[in-house]
C-alpha atoms as a PDB file:
ATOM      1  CA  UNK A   1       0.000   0.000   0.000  1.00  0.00           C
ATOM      2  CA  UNK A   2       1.299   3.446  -0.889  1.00  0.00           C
ATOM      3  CA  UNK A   3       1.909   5.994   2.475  1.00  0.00           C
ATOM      4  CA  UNK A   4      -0.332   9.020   2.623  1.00  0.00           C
ATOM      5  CA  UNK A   5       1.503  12.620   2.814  1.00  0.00           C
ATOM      6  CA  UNK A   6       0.404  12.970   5.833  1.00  0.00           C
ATOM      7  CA  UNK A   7       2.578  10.355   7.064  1.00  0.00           C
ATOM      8  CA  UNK A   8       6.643  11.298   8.198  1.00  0.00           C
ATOM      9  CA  UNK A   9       9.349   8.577   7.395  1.00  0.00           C
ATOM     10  CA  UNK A  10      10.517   8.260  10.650  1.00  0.00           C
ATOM     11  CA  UNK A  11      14.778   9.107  10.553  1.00  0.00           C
ATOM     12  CA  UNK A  12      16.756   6.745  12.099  1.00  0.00           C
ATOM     13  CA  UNK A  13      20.558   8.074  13.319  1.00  0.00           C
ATOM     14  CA  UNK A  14      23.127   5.848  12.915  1.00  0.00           C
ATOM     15  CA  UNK A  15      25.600   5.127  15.765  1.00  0.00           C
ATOM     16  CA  UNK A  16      28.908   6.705  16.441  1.00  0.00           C
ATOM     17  CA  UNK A  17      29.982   3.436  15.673  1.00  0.00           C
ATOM     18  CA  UNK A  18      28.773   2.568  12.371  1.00  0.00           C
ATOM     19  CA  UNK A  19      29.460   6.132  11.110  1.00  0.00           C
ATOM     20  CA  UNK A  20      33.326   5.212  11.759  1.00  0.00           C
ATOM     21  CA  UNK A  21      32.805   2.303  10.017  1.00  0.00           C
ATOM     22  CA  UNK A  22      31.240   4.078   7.136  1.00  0.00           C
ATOM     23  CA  UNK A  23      34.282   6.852   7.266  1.00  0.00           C
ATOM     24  CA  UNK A  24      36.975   3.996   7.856  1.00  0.00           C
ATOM     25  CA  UNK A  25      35.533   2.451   4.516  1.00  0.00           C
ATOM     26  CA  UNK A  26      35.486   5.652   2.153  1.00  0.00           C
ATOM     27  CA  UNK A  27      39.141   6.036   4.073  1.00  0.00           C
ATOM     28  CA  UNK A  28      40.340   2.542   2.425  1.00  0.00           C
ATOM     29  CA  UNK A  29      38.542   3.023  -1.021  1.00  0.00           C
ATOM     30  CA  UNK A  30      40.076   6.845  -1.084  1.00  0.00           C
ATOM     31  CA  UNK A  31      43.900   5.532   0.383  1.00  0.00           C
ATOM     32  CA  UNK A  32      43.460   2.641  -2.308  1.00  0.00           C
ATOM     33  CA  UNK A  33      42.920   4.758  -4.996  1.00  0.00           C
ATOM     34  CA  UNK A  34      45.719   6.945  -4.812  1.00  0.00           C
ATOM     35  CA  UNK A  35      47.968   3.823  -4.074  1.00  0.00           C
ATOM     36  CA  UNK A  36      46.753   2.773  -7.499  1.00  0.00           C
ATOM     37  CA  UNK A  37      47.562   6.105  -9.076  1.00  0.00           C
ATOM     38  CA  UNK A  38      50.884   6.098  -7.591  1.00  0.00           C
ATOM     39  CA  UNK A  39      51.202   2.776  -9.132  1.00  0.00           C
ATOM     40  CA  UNK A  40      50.003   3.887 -12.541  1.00  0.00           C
ATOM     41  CA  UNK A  41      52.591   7.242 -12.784  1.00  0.00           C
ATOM     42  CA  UNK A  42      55.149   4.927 -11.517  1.00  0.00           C
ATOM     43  CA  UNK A  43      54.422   2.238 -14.317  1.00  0.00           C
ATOM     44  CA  UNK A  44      54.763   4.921 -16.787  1.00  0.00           C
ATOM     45  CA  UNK A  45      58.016   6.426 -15.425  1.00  0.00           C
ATOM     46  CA  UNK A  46      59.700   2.974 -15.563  1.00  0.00           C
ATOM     47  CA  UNK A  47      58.342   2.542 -19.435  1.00  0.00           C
ATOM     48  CA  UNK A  48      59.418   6.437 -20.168  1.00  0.00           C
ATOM     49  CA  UNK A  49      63.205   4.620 -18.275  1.00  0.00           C
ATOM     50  CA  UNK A  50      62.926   1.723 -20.574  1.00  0.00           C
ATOM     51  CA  UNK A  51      62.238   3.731 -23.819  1.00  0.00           C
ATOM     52  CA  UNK A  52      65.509   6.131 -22.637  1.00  0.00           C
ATOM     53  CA  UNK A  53      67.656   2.674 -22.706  1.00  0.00           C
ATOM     54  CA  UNK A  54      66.231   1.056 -25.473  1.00  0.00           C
ATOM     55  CA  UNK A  55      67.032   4.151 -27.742  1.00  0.00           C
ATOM     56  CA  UNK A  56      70.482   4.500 -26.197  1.00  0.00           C
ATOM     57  CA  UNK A  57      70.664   0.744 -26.253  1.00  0.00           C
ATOM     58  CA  UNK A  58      70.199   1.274 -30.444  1.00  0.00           C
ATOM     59  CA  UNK A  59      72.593   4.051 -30.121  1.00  0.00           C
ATOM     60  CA  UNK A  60      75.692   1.912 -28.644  1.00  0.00           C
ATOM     61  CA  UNK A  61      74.710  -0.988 -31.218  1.00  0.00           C
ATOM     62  CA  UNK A  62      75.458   1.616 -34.108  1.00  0.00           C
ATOM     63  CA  UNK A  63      78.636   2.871 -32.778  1.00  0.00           C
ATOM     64  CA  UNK A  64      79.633  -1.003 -32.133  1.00  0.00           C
ATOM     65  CA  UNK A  65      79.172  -1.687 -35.425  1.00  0.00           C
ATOM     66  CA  UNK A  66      80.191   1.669 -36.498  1.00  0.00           C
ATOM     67  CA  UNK A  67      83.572   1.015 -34.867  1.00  0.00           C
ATOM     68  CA  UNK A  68      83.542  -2.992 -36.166  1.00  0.00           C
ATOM     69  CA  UNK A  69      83.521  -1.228 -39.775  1.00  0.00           C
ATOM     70  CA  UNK A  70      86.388   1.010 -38.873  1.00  0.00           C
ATOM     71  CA  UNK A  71      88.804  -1.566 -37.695  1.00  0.00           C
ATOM     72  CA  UNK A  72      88.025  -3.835 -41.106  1.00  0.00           C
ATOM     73  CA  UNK A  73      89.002  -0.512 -43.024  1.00  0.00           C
ATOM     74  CA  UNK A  74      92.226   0.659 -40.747  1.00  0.00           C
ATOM     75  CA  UNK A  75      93.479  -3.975 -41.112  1.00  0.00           C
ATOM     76  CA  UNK A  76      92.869  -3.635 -44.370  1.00  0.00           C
ATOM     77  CA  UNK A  77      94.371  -0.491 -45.241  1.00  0.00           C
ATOM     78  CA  UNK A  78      97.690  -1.459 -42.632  1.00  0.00           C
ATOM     79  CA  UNK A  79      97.852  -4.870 -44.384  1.00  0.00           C
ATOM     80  CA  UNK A  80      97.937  -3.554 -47.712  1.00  0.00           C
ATOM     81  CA  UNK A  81     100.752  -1.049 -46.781  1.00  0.00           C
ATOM     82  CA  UNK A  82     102.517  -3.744 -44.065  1.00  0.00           C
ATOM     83  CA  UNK A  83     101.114  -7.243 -45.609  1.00  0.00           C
ATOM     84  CA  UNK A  84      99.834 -10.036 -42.951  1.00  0.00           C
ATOM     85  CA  UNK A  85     101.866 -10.011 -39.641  1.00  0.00           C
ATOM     86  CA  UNK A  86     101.670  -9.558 -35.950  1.00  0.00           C
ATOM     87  CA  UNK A  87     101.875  -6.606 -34.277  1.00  0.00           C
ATOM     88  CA  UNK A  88     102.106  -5.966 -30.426  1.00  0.00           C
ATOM     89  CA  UNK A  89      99.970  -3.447 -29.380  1.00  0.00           C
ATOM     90  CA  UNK A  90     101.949  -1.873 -26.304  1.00  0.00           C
ATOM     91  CA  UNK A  91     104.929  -1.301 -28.128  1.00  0.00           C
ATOM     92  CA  UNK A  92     103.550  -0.766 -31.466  1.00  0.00           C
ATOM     93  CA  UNK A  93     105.855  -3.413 -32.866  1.00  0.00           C
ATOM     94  CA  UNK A  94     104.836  -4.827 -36.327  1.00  0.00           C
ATOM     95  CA  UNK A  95     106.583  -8.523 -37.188  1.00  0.00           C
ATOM     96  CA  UNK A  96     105.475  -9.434 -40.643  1.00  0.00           C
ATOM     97  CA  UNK A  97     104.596 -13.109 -41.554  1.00  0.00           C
ATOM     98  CA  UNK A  98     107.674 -14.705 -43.184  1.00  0.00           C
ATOM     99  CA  UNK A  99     105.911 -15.843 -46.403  1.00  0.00           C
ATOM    100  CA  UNK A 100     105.095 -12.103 -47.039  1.00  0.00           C
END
């Protein structure tokens, strides 16, 4: 049956109690939240971290093989001049093979 106008919905106050439990609730969902957030911006720090490397990571690989390229062209050019040998690095010593 439908309530006439004339009658009041009677309130009903919660207890001190409950409304902390209400508050400590919307306290959890709100600290949970922001957790998650801080989570999120830290996610895309380490990817903005990752992408940083990666490109540098590309970077190094081209001045590897940059460098690789380089030492072909400075053996071939210093066999051509020297022919095939040995040569000792820390005194800059060249021995040349004896079938040269």
């Amino acid at each position: 049956m439908a309530k006439k106008e004339s009658e009041k919905v009677e309130t009903i106050k919660f207890t001190e109690e409950e409304i902390q439990s209400l508050n400590n609730l919307s306290d959890t969902y709100r600290a949970v939240q922001n957790e998650l957030g801080a989570i999120e911006v830290r996610k895309l720090q380490l990817n903005q971290q990752l992408d940083a490397l990666d490109r540098r990571k590309v970077e190094i690989e081209t001045a590897y093989t940059t460098n690789q390229q380089t030492e072909q062209e400075l053996s071939k050019s210093l066999t051509e001049k020297y022919g095939a040998g040995n040569l000792n690095p820390e005194t800059g010593e060249f021995t040349p093979n004896e079938n040269n």
